[in-house]
C-alpha atoms as a PDB file:
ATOM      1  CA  UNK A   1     -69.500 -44.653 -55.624  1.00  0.00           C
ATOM      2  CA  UNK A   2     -73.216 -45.717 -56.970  1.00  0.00           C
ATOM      3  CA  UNK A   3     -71.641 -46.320 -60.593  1.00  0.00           C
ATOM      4  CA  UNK A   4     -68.337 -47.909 -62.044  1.00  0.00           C
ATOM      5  CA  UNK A   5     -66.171 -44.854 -62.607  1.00  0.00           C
ATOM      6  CA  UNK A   6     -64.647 -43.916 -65.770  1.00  0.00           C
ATOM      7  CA  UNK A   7     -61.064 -45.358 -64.291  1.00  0.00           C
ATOM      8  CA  UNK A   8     -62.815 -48.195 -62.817  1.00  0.00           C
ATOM      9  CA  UNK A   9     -64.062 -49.096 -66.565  1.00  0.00           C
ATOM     10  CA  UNK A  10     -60.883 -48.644 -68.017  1.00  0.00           C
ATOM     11  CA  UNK A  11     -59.384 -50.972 -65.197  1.00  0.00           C
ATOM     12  CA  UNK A  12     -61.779 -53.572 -65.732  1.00  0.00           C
ATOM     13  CA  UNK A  13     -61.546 -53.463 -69.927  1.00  0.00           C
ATOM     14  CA  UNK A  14     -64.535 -52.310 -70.607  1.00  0.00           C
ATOM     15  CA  UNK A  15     -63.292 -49.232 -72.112  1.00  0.00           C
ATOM     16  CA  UNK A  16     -59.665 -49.294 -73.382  1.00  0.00           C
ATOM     17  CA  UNK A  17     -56.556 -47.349 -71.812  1.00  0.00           C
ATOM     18  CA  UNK A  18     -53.025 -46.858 -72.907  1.00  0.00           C
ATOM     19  CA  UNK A  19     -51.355 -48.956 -69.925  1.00  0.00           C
ATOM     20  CA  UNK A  20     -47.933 -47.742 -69.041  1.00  0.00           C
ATOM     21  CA  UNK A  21     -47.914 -50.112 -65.793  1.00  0.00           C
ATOM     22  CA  UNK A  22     -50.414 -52.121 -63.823  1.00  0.00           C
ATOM     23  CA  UNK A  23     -49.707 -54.457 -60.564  1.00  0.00           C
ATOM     24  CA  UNK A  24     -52.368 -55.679 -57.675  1.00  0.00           C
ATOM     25  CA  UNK A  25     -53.015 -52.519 -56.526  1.00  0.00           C
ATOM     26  CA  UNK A  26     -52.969 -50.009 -59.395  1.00  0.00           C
ATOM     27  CA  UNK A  27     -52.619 -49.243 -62.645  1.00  0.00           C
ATOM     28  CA  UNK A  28     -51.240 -45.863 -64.777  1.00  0.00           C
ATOM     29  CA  UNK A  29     -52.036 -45.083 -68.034  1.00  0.00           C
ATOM     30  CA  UNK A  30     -51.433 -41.944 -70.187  1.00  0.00           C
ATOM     31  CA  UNK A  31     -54.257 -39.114 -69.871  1.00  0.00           C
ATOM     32  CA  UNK A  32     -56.256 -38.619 -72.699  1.00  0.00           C
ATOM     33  CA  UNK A  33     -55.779 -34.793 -72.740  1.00  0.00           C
ATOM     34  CA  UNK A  34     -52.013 -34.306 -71.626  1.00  0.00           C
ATOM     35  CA  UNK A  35     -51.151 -31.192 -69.733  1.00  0.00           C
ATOM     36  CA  UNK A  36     -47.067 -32.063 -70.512  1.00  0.00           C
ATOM     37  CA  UNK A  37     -45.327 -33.818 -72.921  1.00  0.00           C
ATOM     38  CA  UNK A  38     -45.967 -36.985 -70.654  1.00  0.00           C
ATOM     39  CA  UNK A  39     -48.963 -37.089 -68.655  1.00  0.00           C
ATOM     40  CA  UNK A  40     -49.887 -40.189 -67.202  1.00  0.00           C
ATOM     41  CA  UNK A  41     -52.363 -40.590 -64.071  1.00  0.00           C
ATOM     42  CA  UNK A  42     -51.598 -43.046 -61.214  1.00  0.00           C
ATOM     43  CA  UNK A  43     -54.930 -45.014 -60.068  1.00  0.00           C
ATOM     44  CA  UNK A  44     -55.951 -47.159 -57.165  1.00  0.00           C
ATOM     45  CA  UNK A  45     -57.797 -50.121 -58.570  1.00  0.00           C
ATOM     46  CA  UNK A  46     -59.760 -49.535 -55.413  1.00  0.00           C
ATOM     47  CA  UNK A  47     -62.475 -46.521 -56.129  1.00  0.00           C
ATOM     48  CA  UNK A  48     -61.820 -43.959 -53.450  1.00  0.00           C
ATOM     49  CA  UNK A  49     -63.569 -41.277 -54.144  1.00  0.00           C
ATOM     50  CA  UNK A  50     -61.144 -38.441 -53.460  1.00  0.00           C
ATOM     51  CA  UNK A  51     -58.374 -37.875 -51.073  1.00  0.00           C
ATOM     52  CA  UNK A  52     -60.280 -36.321 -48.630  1.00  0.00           C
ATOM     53  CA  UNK A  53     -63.008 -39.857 -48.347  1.00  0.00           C
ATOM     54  CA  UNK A  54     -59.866 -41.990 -47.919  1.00  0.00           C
ATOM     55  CA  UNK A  55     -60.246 -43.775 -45.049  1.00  0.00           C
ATOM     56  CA  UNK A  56     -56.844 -44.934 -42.548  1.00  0.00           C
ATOM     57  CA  UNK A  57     -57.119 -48.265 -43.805  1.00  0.00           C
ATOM     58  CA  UNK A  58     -56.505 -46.841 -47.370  1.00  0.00           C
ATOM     59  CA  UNK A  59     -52.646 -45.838 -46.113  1.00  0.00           C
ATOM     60  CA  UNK A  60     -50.531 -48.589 -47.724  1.00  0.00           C
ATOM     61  CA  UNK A  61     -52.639 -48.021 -51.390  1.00  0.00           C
ATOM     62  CA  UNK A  62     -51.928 -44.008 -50.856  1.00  0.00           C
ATOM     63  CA  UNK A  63     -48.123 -44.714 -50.261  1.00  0.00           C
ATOM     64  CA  UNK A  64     -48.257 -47.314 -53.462  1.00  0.00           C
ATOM     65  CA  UNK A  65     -49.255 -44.764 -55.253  1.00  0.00           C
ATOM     66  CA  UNK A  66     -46.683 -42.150 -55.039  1.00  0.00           C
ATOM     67  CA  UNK A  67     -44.095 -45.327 -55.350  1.00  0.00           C
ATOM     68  CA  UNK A  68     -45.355 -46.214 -58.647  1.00  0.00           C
ATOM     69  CA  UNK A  69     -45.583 -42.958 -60.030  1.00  0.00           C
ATOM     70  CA  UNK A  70     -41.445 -42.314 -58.875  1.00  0.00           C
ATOM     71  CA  UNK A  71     -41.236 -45.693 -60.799  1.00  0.00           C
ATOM     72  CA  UNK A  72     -43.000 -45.133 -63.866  1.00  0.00           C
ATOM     73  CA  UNK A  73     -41.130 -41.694 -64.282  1.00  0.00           C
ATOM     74  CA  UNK A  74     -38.113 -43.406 -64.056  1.00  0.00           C
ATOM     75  CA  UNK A  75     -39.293 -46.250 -66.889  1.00  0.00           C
ATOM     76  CA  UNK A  76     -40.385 -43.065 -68.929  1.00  0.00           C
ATOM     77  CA  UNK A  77     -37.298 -41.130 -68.663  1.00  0.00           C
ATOM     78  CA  UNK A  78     -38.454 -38.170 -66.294  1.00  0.00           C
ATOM     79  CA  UNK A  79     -34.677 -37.903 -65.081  1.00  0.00           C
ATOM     80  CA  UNK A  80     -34.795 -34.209 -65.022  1.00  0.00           C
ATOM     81  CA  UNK A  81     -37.896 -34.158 -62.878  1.00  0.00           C
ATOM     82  CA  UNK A  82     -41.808 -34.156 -62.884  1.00  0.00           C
ATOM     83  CA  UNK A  83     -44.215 -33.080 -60.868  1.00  0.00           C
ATOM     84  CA  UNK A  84     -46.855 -34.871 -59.118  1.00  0.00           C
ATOM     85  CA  UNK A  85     -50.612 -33.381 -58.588  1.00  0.00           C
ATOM     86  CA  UNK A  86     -53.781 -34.713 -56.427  1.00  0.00           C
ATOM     87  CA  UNK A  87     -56.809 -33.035 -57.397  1.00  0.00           C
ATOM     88  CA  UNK A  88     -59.571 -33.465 -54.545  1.00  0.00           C
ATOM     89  CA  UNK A  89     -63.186 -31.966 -55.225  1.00  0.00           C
ATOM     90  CA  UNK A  90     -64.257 -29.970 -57.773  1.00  0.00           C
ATOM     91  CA  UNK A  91     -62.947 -26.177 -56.500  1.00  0.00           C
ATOM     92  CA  UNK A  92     -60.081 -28.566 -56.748  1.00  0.00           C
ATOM     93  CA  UNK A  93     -59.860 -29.440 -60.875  1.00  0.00           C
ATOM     94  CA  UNK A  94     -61.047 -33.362 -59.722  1.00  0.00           C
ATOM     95  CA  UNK A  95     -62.629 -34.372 -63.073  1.00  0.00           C
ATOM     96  CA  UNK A  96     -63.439 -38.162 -62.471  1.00  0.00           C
ATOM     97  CA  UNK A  97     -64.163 -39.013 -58.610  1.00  0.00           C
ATOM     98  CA  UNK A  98     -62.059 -41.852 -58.684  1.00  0.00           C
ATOM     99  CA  UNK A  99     -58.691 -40.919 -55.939  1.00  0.00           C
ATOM    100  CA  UNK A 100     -55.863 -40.551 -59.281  1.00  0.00           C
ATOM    101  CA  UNK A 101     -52.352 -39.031 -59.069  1.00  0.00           C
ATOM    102  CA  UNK A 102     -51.310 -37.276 -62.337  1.00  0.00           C
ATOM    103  CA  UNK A 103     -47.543 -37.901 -63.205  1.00  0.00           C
ATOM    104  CA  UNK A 104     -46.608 -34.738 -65.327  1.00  0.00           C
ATOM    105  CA  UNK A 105     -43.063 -34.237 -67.011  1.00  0.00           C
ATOM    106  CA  UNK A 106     -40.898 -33.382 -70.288  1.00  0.00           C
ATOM    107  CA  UNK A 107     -41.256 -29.680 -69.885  1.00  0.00           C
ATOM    108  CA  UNK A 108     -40.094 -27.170 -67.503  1.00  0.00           C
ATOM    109  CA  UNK A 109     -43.043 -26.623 -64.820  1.00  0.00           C
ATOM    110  CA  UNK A 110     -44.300 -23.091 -63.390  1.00  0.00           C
ATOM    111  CA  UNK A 111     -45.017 -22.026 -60.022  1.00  0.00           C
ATOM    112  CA  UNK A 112     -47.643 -21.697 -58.810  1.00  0.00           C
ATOM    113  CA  UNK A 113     -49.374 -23.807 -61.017  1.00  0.00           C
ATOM    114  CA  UNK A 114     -53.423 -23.521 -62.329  1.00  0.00           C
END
């Protein structure tokens, strides 16, 4: 990435972000225009771009990431289940190129979805 992403901003306090957790590797916060009753997105405090950029080294951050969002649904109360989404590119709804796993819950989900 050329420029600080929107997520890497909101990491570093320059612009503010409703923290819901936050350790040495990532942070979550709640999304600014929830899809679900809770909708909070999952992100790397290292910028990968997308998925699909992520390079093998980037394996233990991936795995953290999917960890933390199983923990932060539990802290929120997600007991009857969520849903997790990856977006990668922009055929694939990726808004912000910064990697970010959206933590949806607190309604019944469709299938398929979008």
């Amino acid at each position: 990435m050329s420029e600080p992403s929107l997520f890497t901003k909101i990491i570093n306090g320059e612009i503010p972000g409703n923290f819901e957790h936050e350790d040495d590797l990532c942070v979550a916060i709640r999304d600014i225009d929830p899809q679900a009753p809770v909708h909070i997105i999952v992100i790397p405090k290292k910028p990968i771009v997308r998925t699909a950029l992520a390079e093998d080294e980037d394996q233990a951050v991936l795995g953290h990431l999917l960890l933390t969002a199983r923990d932060v649904a539990k802290k929120v109360g997600l007991d009857d289940g969520f849903r997790i989404v990856i977006n990668n590119g922009p055929h694939g709804g990726e808004a912000v190129p910064h990697l970010h796993v959206h933590l949806l819950g607190g309604r019944q989900m469709s299938w398929p979805p979008g």
